[in-house]
C-alpha atoms as a PDB file:
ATOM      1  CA  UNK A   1      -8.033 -10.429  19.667  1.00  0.00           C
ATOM      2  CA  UNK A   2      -4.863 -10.864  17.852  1.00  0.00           C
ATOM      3  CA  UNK A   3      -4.164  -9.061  14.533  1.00  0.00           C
ATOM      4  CA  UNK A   4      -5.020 -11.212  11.101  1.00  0.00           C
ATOM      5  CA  UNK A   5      -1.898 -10.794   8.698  1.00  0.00           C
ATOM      6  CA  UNK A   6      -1.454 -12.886   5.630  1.00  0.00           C
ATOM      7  CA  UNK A   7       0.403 -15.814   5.697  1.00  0.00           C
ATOM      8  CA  UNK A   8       3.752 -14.193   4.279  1.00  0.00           C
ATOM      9  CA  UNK A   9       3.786 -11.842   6.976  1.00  0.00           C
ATOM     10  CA  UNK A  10       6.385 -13.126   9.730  1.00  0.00           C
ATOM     11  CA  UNK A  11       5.569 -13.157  13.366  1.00  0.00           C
ATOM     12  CA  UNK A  12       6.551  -9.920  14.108  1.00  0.00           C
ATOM     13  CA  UNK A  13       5.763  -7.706  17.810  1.00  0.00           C
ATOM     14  CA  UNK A  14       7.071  -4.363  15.614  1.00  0.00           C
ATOM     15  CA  UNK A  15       4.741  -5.007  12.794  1.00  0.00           C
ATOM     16  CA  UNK A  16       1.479  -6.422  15.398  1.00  0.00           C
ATOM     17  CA  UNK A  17       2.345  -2.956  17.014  1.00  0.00           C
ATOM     18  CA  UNK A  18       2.475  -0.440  13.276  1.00  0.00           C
ATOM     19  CA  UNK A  19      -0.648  -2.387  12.638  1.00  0.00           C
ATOM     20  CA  UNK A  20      -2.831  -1.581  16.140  1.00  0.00           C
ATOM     21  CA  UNK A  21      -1.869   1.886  16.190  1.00  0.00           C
ATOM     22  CA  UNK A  22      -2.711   2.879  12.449  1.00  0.00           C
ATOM     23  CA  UNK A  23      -5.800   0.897  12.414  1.00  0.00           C
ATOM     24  CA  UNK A  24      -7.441   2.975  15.501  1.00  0.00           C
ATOM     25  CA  UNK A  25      -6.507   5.988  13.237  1.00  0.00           C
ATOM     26  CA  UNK A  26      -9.118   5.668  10.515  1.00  0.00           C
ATOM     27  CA  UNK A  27      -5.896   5.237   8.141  1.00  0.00           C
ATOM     28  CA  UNK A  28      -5.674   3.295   4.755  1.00  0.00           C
ATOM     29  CA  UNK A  29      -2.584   1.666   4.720  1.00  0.00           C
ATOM     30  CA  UNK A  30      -0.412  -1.440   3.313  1.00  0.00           C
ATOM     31  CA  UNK A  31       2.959  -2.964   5.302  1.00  0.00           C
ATOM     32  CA  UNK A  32       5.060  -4.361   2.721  1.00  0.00           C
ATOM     33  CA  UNK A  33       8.731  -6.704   3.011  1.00  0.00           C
ATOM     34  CA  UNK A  34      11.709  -4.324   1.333  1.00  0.00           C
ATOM     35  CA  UNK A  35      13.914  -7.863   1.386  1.00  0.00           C
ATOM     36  CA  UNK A  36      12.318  -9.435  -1.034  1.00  0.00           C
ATOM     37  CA  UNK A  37      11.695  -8.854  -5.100  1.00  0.00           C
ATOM     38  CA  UNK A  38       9.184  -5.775  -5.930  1.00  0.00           C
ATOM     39  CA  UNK A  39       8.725  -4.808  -2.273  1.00  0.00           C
ATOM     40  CA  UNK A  40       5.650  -7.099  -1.872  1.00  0.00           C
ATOM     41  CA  UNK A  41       2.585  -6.074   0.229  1.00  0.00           C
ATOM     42  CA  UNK A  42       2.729  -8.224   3.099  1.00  0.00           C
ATOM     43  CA  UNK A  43      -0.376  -6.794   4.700  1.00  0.00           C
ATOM     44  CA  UNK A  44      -3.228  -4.367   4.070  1.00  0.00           C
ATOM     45  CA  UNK A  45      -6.126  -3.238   6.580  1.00  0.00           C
ATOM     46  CA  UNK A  46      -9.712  -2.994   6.061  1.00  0.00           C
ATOM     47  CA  UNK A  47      -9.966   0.686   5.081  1.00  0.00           C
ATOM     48  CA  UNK A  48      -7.676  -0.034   2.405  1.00  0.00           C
ATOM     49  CA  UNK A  49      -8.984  -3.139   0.394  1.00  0.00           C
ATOM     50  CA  UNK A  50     -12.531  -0.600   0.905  1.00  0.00           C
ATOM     51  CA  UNK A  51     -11.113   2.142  -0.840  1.00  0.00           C
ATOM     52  CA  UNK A  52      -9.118   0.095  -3.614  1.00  0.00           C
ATOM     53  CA  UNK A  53     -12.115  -2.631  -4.202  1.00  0.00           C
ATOM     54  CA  UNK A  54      -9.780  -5.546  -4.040  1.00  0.00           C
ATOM     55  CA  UNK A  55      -9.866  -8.074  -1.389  1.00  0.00           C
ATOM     56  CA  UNK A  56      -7.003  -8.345   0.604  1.00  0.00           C
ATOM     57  CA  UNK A  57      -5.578 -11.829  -0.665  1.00  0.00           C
ATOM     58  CA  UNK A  58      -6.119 -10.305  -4.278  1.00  0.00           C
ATOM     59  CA  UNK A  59      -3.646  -7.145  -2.782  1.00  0.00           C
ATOM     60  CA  UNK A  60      -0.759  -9.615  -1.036  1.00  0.00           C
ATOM     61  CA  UNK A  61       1.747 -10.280  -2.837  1.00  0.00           C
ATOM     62  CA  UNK A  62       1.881  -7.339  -5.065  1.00  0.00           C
ATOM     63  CA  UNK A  63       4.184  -4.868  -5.615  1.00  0.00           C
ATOM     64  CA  UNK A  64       4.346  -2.309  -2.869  1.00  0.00           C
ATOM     65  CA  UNK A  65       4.004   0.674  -5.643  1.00  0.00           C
ATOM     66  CA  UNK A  66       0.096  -0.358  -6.221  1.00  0.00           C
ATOM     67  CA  UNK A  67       0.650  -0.231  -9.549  1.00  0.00           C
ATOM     68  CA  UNK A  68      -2.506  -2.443  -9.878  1.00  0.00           C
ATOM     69  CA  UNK A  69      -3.978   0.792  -9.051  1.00  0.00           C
ATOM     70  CA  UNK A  70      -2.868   2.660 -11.634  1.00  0.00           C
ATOM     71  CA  UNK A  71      -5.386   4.129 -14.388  1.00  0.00           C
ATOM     72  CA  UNK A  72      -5.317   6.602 -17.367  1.00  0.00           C
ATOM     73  CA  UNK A  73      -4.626   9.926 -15.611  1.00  0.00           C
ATOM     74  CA  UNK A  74      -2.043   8.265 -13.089  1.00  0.00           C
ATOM     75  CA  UNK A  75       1.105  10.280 -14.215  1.00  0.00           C
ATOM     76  CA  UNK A  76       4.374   8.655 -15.127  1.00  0.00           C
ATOM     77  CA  UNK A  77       6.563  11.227 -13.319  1.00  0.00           C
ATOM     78  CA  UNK A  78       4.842  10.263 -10.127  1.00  0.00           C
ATOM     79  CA  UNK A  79       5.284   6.467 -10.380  1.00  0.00           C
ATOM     80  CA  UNK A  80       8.765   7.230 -11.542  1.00  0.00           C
ATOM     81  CA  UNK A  81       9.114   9.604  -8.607  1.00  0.00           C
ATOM     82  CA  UNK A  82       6.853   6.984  -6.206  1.00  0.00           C
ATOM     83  CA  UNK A  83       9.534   4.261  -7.477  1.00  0.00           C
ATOM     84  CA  UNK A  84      12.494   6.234  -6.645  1.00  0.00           C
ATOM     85  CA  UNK A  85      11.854   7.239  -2.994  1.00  0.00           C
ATOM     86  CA  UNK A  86      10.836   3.241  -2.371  1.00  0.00           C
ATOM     87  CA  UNK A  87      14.087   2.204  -3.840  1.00  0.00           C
ATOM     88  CA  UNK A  88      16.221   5.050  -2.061  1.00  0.00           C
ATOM     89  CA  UNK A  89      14.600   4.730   1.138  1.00  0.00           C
ATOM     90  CA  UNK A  90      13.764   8.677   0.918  1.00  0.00           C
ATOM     91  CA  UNK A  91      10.826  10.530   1.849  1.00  0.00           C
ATOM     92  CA  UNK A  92       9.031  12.220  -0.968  1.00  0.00           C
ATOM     93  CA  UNK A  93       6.100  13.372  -1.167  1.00  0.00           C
ATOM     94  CA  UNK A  94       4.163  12.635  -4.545  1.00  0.00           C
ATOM     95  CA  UNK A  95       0.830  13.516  -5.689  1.00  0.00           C
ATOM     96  CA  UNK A  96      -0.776  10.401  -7.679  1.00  0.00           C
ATOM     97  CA  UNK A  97      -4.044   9.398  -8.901  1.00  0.00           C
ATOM     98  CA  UNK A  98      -5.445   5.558  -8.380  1.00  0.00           C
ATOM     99  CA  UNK A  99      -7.837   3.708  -9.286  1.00  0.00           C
ATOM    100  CA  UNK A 100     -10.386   1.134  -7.958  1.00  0.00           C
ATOM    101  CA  UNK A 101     -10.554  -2.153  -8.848  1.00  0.00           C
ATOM    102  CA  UNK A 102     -13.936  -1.243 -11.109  1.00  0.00           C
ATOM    103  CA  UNK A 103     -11.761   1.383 -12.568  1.00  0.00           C
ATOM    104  CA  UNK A 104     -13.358   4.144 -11.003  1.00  0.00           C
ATOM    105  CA  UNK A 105     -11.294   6.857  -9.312  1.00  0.00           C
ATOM    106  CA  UNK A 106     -10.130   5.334  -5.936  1.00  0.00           C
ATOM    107  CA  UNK A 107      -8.517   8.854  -4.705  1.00  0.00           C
ATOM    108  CA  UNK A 108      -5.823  11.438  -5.827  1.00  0.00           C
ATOM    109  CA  UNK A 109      -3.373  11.492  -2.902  1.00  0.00           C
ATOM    110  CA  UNK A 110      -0.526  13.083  -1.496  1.00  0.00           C
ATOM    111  CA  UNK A 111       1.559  10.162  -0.519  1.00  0.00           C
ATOM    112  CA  UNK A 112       4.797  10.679   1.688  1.00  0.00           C
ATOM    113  CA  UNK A 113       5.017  13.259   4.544  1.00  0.00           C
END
């Protein structure tokens, strides 16, 4: 059974193959498009729209950042730092909390490798 993407999401055998491999890993994860204004999520599994409370055509679109997910003890120097590394292309590793779509605590994670 094929993959479902969103509709932005081009036909794409390097994507359909990112996508089968994470989602067998338990992994909450978004794919977004770098080419394009804010770095817009262009797909999202399951696990994440669970963990975030959002459906996934409320999470499309957005800014790759999630900074829909951002709540009161989400710390500027790690959306600053977050922001940076998408921009540069770098891996960083950045410790940031997020929130659910109810506002409730969604996780504090160690993005990055």
């Amino acid at each position: 059974m094929p993959v479902r993407r969103g509709h932005v999401a081009p036909q794409n055998t390097f994507l359909d193959t990112i996508i089968r491999k994470f989602e067998g890993q338990n992994r909450k994860f978004v794919i977004a498009n770098t080419r394009v204004e804010n770095c817009a999520i262009i797909f999202c599994n399951d696990g994440f729209c669970r963990m975030c409370g959002y459906s996934r055509a409320e999470v499309m679109q957005k800014p790759c950042t999630c900074n829909f997910l951002y709540g009161p003890r989400t710390k500027r120097l790690a959306v600053v730092q977050m922001a940076q590394a998408l921009l540069g292309s770098e891996e960083r590793k950045v410790e940031i909390a997020l929130y659910r779509k109810d506002e409730s605590p969604a996780a504090q994670k160690s993005l990055g490798q």
